[in-house]
C-alpha atoms as a PDB file:
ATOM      1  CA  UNK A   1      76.843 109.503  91.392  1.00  0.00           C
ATOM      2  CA  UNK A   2      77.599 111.915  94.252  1.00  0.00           C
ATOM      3  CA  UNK A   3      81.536 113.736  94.746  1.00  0.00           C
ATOM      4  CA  UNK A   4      82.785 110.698  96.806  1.00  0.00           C
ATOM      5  CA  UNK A   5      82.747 108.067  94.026  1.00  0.00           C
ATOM      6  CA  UNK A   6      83.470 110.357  91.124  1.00  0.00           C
ATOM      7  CA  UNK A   7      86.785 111.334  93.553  1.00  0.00           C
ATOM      8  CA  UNK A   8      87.291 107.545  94.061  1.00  0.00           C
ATOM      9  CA  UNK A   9      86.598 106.603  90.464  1.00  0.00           C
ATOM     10  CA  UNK A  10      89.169 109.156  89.107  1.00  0.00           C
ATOM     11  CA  UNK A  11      91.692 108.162  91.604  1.00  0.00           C
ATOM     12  CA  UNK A  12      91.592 104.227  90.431  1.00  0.00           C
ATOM     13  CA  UNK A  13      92.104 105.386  86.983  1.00  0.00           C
ATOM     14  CA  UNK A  14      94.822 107.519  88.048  1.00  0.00           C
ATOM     15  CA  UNK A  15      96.436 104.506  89.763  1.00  0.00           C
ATOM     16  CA  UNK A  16      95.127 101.725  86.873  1.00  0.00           C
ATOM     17  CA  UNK A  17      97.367 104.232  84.649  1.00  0.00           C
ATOM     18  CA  UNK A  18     100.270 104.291  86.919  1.00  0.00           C
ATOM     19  CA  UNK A  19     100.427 100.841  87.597  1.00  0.00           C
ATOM     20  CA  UNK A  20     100.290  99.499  83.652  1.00  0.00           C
ATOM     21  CA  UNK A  21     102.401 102.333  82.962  1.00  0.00           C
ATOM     22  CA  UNK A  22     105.144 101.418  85.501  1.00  0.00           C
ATOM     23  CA  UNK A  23     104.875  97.458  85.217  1.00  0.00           C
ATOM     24  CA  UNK A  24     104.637  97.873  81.336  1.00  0.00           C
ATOM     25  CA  UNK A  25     107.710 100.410  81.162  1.00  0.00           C
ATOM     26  CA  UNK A  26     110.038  97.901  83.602  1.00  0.00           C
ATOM     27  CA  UNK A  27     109.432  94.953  81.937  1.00  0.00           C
ATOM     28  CA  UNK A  28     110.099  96.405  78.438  1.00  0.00           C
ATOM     29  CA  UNK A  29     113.303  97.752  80.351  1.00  0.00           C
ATOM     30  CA  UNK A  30     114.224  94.463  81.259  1.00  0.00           C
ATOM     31  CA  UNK A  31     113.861  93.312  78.006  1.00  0.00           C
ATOM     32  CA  UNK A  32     115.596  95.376  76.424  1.00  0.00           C
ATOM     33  CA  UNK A  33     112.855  97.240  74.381  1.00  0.00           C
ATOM     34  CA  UNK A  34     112.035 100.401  75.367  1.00  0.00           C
ATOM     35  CA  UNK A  35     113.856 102.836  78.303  1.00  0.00           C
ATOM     36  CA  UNK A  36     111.514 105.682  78.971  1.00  0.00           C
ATOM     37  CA  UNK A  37     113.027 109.187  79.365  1.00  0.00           C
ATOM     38  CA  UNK A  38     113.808 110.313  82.596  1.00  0.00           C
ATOM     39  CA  UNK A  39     110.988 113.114  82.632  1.00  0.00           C
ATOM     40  CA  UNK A  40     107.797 110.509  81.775  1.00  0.00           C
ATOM     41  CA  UNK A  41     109.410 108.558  85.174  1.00  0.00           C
ATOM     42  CA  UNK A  42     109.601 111.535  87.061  1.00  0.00           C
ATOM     43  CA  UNK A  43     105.837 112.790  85.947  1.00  0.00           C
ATOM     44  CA  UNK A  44     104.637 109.467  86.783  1.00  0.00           C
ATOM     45  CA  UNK A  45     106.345 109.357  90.009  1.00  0.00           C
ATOM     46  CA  UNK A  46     104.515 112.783  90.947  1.00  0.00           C
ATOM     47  CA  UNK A  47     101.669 110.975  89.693  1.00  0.00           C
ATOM     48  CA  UNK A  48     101.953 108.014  91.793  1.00  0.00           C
ATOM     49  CA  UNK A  49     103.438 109.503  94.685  1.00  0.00           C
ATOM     50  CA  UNK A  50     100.241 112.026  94.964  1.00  0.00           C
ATOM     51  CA  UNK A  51      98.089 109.567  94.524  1.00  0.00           C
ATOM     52  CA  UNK A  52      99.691 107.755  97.271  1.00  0.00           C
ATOM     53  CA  UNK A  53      99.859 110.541  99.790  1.00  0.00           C
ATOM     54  CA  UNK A  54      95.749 111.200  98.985  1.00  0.00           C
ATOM     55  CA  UNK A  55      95.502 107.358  99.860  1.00  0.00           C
ATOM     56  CA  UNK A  56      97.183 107.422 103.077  1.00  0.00           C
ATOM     57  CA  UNK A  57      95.011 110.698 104.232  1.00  0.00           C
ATOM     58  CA  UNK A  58      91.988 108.952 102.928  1.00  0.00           C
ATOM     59  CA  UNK A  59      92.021 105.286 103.317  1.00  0.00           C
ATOM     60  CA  UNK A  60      94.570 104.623 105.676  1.00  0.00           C
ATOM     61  CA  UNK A  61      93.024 101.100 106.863  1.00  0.00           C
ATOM     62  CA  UNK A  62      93.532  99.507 103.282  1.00  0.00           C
ATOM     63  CA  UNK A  63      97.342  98.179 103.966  1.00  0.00           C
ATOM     64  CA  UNK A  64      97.661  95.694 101.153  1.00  0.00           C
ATOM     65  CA  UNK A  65      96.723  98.641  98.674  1.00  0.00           C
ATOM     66  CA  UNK A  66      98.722 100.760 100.347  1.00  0.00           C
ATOM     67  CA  UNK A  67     101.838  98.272  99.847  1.00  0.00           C
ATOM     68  CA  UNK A  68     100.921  97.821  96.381  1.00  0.00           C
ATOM     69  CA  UNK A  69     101.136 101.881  95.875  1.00  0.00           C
ATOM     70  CA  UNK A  70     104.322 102.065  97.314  1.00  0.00           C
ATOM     71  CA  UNK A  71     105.712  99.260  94.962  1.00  0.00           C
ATOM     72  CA  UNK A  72     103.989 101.599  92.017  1.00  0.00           C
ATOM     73  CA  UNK A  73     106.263 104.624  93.140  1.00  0.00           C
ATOM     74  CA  UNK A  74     109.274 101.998  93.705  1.00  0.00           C
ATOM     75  CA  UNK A  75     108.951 101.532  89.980  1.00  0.00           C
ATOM     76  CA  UNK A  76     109.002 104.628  88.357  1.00  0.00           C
ATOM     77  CA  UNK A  77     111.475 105.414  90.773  1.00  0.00           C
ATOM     78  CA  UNK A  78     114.023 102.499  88.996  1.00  0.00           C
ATOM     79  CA  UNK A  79     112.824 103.463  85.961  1.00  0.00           C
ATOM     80  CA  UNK A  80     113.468 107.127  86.662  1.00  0.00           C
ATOM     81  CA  UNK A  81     117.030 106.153  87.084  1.00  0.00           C
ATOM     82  CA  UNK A  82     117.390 103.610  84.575  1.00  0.00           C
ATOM     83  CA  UNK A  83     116.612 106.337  82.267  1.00  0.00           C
ATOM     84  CA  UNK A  84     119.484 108.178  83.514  1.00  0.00           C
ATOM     85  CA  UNK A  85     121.766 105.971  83.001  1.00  0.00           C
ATOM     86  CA  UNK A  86     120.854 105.241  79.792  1.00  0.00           C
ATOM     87  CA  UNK A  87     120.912 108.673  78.570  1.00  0.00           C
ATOM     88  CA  UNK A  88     124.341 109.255  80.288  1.00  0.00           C
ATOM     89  CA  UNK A  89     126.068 105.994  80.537  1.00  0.00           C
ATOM     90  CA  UNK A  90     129.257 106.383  77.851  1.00  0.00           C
ATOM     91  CA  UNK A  91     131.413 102.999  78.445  1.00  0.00           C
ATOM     92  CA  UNK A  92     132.776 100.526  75.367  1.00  0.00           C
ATOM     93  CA  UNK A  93     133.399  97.953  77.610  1.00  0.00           C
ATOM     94  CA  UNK A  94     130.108  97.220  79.074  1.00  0.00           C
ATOM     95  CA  UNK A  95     126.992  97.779  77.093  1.00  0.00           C
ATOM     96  CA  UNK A  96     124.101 100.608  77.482  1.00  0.00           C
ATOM     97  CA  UNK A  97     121.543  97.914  78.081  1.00  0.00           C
ATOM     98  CA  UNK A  98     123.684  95.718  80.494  1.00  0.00           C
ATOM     99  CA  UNK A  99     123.660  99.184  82.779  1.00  0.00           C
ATOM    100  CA  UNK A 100     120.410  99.408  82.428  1.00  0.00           C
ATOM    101  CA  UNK A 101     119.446  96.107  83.400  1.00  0.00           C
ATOM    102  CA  UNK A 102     121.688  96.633  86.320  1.00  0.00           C
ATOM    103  CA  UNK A 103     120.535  99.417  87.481  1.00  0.00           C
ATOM    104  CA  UNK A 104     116.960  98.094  87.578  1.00  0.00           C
ATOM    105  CA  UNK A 105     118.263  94.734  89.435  1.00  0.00           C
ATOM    106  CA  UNK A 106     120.079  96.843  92.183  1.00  0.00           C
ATOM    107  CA  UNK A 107     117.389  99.751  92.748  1.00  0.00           C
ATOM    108  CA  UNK A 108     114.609  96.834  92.940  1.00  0.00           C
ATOM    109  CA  UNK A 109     116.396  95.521  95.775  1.00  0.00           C
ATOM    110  CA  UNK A 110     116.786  98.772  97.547  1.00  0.00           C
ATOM    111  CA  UNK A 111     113.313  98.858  96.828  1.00  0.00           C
ATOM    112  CA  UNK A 112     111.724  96.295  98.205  1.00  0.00           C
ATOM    113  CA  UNK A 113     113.791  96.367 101.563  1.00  0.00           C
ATOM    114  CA  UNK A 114     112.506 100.101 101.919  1.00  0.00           C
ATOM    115  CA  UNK A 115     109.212  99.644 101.557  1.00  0.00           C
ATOM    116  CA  UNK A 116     109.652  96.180 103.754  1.00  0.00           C
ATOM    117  CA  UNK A 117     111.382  98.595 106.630  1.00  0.00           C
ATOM    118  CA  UNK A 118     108.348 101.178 106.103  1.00  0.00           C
ATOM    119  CA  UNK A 119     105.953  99.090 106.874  1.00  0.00           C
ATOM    120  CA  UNK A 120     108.064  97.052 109.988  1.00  0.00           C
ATOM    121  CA  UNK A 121     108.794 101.333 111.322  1.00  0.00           C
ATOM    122  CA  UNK A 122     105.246 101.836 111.126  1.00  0.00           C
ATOM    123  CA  UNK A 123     103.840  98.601 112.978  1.00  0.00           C
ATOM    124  CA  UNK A 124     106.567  99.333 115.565  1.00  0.00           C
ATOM    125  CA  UNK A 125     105.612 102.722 115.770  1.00  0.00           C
ATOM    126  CA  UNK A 126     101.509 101.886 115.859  1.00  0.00           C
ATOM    127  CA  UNK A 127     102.566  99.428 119.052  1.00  0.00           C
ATOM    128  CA  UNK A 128     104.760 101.714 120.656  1.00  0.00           C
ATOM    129  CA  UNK A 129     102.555 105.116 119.913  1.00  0.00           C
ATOM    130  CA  UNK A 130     105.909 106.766 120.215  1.00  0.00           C
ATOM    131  CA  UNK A 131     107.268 108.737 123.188  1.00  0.00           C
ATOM    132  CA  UNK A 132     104.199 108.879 125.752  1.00  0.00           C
ATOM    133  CA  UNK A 133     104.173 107.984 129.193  1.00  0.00           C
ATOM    134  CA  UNK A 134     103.908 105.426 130.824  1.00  0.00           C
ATOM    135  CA  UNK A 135      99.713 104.766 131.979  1.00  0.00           C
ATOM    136  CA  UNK A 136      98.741 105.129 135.768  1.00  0.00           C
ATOM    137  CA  UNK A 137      99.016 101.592 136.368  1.00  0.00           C
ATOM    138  CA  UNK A 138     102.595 101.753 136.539  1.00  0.00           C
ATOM    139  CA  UNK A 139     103.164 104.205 139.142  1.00  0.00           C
ATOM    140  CA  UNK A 140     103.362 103.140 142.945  1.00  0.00           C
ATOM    141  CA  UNK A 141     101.578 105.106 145.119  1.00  0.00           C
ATOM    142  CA  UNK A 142     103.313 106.514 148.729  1.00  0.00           C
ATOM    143  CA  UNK A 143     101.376 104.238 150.795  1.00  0.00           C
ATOM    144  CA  UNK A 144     101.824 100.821 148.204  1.00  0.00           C
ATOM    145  CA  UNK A 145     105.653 101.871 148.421  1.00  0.00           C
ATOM    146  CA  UNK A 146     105.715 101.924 152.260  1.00  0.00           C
ATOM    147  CA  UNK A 147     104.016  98.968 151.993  1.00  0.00           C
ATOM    148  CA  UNK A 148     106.629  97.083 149.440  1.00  0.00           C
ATOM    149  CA  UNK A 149     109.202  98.592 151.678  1.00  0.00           C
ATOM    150  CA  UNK A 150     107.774  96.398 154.802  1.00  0.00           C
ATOM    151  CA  UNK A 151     107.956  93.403 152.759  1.00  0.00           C
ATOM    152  CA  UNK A 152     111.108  91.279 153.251  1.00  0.00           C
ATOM    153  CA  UNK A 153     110.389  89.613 149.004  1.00  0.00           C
ATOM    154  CA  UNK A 154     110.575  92.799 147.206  1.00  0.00           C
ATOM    155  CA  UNK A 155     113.632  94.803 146.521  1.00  0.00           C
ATOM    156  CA  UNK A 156     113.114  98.215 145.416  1.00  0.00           C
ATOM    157  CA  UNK A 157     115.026 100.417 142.704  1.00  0.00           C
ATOM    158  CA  UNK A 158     114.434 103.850 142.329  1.00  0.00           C
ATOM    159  CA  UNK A 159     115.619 104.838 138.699  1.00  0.00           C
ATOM    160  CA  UNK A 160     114.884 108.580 138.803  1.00  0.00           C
ATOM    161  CA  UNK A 161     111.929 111.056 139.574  1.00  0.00           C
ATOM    162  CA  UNK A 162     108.901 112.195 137.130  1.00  0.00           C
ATOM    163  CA  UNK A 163     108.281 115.645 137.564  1.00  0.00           C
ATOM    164  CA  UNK A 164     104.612 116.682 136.372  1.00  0.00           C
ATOM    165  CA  UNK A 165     102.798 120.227 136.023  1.00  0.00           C
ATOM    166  CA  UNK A 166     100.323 120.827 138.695  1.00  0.00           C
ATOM    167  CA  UNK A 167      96.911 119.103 137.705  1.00  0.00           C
ATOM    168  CA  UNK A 168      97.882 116.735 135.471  1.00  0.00           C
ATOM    169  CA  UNK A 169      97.953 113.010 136.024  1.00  0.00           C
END
């Protein structure tokens, strides 16, 4: 076994930990079993988080396990805070473990619509390739201007200049 798939084998047991860990720890939540501490949620958010930041560096092709990464971290992130507010939540009228289930309800939804608006920023952002300019095919030449000019069809706006350093195109 050579570096590359010791790295890769300790990195899916990393992740094969975070994600039983997080999907066994919000459904136990849910239930009503078991709350974890606020601390194990934040290690394993660390955790997950590096894990996911090595991923993107790495393998940045692999979107689906990408997605599913980011849904890891999503989860000890609501469980972070569940365990908050179970620790802290002091009311007679409404119950620790209604908050709790709450909590996980509203955070999963915050959730899932950041991780959906991730990904739609970062399509955008791979089809726009942010703020460069426009490619030579756009601009008119002097000459194919005079010759638009000439031509009764096309009407001509001039929206501003592009100024340019010397020797670049």
């Amino acid at each position: 076994m050579n570096e590359l798939t010791k790295n890769q084998l300790i990195r899916q047991v990393l992740y094969d930990v975070c994600f039983a860990t997080g999907y066994g720890f919000l459904i136990s939540s849910v239930i009503g079993w078991f709350v974890p501490p606020a601390f194990v949620s934040f290690l394993m958010i660390l955790l997950a988080a590096s894990l996911f930041v090595i991923h993107t560096r790495i393998d940045e092709n692999n979107q689906k396990k990408e997605m599913v990464m980011l849904f890891v971290v999503g989860t000890h992130f609501i469980l972070f805070f569940s365990g908050l507010m179970k620790s802290t939540w002091q009311s007679e009228f409404v119950p620790v473990q209604d908050m709790v289930l709450l909590t996980v309800v509203l955070l999963a939804m915050i959730v899932f619509y950041g991780i959906f608006a991730y990904f739609r920023a970062k399509s955008n952002y791979k089809k726009v390739r942010g703020n460069q300019k426009h490619s030579a095919k756009w601009r008119i030449t002097p000459k194919e201007r005079a010759e638009m000019e000439l031509d009764e069809r096309n009407v001509l706006f001039s929206l501003g200049f592009e100024y340019e350093k010397e020797g670049e195109v």
